[in-house]
Protein backbone atom coordinates (compact mmCIF):
# COMPACT_ATOMS: atom_id res chain seq x y z
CA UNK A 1 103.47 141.06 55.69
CA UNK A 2 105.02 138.71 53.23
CA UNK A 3 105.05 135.87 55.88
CA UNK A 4 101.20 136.46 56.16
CA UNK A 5 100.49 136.69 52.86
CA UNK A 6 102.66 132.99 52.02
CA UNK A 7 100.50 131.77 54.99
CA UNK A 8 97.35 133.09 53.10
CA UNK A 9 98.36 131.90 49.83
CA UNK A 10 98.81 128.25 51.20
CA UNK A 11 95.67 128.17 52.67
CA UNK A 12 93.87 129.36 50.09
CA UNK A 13 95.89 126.15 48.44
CA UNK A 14 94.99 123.73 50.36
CA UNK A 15 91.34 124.70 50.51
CA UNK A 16 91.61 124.71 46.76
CA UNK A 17 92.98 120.71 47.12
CA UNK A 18 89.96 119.87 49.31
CA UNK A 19 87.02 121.63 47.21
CA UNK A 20 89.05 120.08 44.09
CA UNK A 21 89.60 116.53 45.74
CA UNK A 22 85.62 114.92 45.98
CA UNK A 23 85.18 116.38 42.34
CA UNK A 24 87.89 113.88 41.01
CA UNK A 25 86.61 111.38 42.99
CA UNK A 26 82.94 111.55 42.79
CA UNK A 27 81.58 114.32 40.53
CA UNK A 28 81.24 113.88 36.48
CA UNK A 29 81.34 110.49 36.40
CA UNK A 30 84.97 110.63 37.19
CA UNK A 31 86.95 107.98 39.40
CA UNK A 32 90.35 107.69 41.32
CA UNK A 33 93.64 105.93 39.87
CA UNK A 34 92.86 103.19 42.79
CA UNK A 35 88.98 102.64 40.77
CA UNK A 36 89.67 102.66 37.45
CA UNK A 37 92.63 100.16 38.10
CA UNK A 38 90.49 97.97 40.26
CA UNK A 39 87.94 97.83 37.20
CA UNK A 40 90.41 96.93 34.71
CA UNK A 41 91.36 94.21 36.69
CA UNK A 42 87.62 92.88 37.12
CA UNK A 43 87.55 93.52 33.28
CA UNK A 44 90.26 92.05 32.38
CA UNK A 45 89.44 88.97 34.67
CA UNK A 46 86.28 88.60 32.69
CA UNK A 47 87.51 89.18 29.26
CA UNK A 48 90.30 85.97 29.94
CA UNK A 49 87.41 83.88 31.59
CA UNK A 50 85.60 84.36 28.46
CA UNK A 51 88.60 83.22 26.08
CA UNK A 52 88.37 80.23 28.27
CA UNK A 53 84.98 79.90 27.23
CA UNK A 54 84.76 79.79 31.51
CA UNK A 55 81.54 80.40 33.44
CA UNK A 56 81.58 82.79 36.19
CA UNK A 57 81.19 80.69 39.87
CA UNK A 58 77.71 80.40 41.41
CA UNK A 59 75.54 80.54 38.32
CA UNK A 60 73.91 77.66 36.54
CA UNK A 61 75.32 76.04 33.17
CA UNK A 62 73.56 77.40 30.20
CA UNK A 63 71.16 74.29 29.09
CA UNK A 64 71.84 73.24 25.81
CA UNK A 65 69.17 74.67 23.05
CA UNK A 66 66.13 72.13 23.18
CA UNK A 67 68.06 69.53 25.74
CA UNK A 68 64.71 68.64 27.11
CA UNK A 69 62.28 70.34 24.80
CA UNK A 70 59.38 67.85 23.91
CA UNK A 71 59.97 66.48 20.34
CA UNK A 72 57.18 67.15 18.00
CA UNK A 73 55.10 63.96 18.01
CA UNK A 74 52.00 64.62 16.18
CA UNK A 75 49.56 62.55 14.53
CA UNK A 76 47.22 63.86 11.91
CA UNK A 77 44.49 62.90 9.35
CA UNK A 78 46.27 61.87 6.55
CA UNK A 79 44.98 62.82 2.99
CA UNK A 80 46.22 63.69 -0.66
CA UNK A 81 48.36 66.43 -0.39
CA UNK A 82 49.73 65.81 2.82
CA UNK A 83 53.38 65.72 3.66
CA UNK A 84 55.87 64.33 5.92
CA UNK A 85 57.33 61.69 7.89
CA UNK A 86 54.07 59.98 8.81
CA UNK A 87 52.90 59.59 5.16
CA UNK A 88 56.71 58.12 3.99
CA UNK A 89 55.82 55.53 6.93
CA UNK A 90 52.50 54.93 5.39
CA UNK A 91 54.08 54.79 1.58
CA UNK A 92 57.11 52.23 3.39
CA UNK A 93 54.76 50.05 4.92
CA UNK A 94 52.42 49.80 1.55
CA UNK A 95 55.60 49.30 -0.03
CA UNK A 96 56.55 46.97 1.85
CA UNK A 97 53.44 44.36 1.78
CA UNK A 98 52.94 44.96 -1.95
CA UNK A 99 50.52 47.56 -2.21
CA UNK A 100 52.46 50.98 -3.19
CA UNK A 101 55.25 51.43 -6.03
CA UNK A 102 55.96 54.64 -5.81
CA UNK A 103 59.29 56.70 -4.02
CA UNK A 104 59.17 56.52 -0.61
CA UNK A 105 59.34 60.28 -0.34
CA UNK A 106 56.64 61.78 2.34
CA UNK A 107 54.02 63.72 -0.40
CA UNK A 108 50.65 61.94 -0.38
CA UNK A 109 49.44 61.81 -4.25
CA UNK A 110 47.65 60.08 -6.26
CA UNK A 111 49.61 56.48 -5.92
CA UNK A 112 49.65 56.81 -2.18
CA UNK A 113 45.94 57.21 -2.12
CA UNK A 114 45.43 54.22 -4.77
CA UNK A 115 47.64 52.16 -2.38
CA UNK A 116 45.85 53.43 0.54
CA UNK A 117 42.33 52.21 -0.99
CA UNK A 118 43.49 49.23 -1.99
CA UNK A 119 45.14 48.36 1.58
CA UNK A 120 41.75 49.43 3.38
CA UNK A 121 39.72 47.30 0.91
CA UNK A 122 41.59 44.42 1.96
CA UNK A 123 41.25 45.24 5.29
CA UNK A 124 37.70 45.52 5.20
CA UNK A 125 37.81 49.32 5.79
CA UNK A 126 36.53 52.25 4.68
CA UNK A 127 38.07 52.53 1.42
CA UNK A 128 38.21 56.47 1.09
CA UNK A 129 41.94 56.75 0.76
CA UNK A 130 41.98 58.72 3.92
CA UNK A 131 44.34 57.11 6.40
CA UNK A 132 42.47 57.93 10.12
CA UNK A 133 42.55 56.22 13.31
CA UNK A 134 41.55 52.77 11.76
CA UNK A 135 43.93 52.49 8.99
CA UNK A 136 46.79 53.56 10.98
CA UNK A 137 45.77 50.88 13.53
CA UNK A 138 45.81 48.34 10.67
CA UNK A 139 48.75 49.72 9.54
CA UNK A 140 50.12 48.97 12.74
CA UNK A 141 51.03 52.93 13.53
CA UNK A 142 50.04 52.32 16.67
CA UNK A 143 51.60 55.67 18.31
CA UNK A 144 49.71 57.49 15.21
CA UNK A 145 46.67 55.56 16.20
CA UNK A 146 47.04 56.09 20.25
CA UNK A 147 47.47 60.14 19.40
CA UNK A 148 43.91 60.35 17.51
CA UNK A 149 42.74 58.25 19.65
CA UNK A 150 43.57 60.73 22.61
CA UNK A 151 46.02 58.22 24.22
CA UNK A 152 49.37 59.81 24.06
CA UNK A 153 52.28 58.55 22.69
CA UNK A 154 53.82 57.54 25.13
CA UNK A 155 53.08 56.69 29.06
CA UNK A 156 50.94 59.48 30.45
CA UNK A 157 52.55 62.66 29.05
CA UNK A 158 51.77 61.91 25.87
CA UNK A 159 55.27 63.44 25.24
CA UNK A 160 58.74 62.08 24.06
CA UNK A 161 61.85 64.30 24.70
CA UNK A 162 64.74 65.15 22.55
CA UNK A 163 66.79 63.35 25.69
CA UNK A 164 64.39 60.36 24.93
CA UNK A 165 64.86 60.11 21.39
CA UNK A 166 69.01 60.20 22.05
CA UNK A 167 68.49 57.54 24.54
CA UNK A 168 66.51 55.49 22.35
CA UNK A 169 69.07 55.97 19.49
CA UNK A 170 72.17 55.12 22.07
CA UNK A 171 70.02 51.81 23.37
CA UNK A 172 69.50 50.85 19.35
CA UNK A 173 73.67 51.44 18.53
CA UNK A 174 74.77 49.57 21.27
CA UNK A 175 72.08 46.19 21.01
CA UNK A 176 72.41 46.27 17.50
CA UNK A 177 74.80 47.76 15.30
CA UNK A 178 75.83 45.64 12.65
CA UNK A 179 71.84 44.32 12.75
CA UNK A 180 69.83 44.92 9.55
CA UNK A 181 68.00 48.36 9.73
CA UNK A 182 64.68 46.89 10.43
CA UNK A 183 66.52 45.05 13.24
CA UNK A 184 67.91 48.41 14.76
CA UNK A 185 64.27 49.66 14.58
CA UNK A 186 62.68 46.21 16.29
CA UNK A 187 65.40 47.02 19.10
CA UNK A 188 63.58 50.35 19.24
CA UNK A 189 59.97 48.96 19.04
CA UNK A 190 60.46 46.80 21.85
CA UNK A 191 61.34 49.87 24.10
CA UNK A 192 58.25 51.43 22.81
CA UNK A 193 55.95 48.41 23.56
CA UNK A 194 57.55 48.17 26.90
CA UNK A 195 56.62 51.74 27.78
CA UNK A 196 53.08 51.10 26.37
CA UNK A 197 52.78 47.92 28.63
CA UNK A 198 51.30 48.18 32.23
CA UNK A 199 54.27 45.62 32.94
CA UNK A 200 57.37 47.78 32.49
CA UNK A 201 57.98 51.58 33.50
CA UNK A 202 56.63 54.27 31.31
CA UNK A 203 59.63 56.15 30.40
CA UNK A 204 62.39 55.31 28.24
CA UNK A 205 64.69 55.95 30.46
CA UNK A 206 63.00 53.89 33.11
CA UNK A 207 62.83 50.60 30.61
CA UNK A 208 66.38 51.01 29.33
CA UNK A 209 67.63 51.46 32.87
CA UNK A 210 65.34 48.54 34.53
CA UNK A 211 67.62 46.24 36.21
CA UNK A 212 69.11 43.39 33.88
CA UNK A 213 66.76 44.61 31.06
CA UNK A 214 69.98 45.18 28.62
CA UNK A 215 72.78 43.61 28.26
CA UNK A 216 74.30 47.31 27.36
CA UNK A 217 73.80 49.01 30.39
CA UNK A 218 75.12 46.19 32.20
CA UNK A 219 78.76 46.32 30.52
CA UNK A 220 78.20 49.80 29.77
CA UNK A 221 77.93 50.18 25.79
CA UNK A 222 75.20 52.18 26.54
CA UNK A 223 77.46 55.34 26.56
CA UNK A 224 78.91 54.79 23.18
CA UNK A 225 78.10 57.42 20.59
CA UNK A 226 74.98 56.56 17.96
CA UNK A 227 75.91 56.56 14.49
CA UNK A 228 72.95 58.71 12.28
CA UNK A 229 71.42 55.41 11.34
CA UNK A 230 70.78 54.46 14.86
CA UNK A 231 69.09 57.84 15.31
CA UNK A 232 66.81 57.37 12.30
CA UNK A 233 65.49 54.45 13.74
CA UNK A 234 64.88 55.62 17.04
CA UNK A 235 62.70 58.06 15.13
CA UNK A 236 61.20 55.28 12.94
CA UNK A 237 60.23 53.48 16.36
CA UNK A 238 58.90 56.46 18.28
CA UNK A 239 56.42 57.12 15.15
CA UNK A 240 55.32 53.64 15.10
CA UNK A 241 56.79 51.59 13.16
CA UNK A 242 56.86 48.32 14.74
CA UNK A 243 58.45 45.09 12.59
CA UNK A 244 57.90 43.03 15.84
CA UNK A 245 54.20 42.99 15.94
CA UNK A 246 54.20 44.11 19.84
CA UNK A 247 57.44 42.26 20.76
CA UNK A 248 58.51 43.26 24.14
CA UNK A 249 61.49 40.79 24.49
CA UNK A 250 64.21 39.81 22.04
CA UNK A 251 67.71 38.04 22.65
CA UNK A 252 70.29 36.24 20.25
CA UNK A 253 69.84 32.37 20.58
CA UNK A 254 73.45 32.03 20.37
CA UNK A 255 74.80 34.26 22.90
CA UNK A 256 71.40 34.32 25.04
CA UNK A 257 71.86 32.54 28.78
CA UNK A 258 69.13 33.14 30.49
CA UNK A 259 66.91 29.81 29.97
CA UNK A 260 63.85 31.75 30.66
CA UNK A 261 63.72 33.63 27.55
CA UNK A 262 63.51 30.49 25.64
CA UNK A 263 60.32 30.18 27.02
CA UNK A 264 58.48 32.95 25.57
CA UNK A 265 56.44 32.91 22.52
CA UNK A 266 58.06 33.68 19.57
CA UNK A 267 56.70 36.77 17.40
CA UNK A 268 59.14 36.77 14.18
CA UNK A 269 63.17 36.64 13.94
CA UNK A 270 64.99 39.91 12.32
CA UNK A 271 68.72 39.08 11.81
CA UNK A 272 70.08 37.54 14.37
CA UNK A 273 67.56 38.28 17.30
CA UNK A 274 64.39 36.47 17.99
CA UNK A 275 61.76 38.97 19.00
CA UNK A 276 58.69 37.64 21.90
CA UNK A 277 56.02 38.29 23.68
């Protein structure tokens, strides 16, 4: 009797083991020694991968916020009260030829307009101290002018990147750092005019990487770093302004050996480079 009843009593065991065993394994959320240590391992994989600052395999690099995003390139009607980086072009330029006196400081008041006036009077414009699609032309804003004019600013997107602008700004620090600021924007101009001309490729990337177009690709200064005022002059150059009158050539007449450039018509001189057409 007592042999039966240990047999019963480790049956009754072991059944107890198997009802018992799934439960720890599968029911309320519960999970085996062997799970719980594989997860800590995945976690703890994933927790040192991100003190590396590591990306897991097989997914794509995070792009960089607005790598490629078009850079805001708008032109508007300019009037008293506007603001921003067009109207300090328009108050630089004035400035400039003799016409403004004012700060150079983007708000559109009362001097601005006066200067504007005056500046379309001798122009035989309008004079309404508006600055539209013909003053900005005369002005020589000609990527201000092409926008209201429905032309684009640049090739036929109409659109300048953020990667653009950079590459503009690299192209500037490496052709002419140590040039006069209006020189570093000339560098940029040309660029501009290139893209603009039906003889050169539309994007900046295509002109600055044309074959033998600079001498900065070629021995690879290109990849040096821009300082800020080589950016603010690839800025100054994308919104138009252009010292070189529509240069698209320039060189330095003492370092220059390519006789063919001597050849070209001469537009104006900025520090040491000749700028042509």
């Amino acid at each position: 009797m007592k042999k039966t009843f240990k047999k019963g009593a480790l049956a009754l065991s072991l059944l107890g083991l198997c009802l018992l065993t799934p439960a720890l394994l599968t029911g309320g959320g519960e999970k085996d020694a062997a799970a719980v240590r594989l997860e800590r391992t995945v976690t703890l994989g994933k927790n040192k991968n991100d003190r590396r600052g590591g990306k897991p395999k097989n997914l794509p690099a995070p792009k960089a916020e607005d790598e490629d995003q078009p850079t805001a390139f708008t032109a508007a009607v300019l009037r008293q009260g506007s603001t921003g980086g067009e109207v300090k072009e328009v108050q630089r330029r004035l400035k400039n030829w003799g016409y403004y006196t004012g700060s150079v400081d983007g708000v559109f008041g009362a001097g601005t307009k006066k200067a504007v006036i005056a500046f379309q009077k001798k122009n035989g414009l309008t004079a309404d101290g508006v600055v539209g699609k013909a003053t900005y032309q005369a002005l020589g804003m000609n990527s201000s002018y092409n926008v209201l004019a429905g032309g684009g600013s640049s090739g036929s997107s109409g659109t300048l990147s953020n990667s653009d602008l950079y590459l503009l700004a690299r192209t500037i620090y490496a052709e002419g750092r140590g040039e006069p600021y209006t020189g570093q924007v000339a560098i940029g101009a040309v660029v501009m005019n290139r893209i603009r001309s039906p003889q050169f490729p539309n994007t900046v990337a295509g002109v600055v990487y044309q074959k033998h177009a600079f001498t900065a690709v070629s021995d690879g200064q290109i990849n040096l770093t821009p300082n800020d005022t080589a950016m603010r002059a690839a800025r100054d150059a994308m919104n138009g302004w252009d010292p070189t009158g529509g240069a698209l050539y320039y060189y330095n007449p003492a370092v220059a050996t390519s006789a063919w450039i001597f050849d070209r018509q001469t537009v104006t001189v900025i520090g040491k480079h000749v700028f042509a057409i």
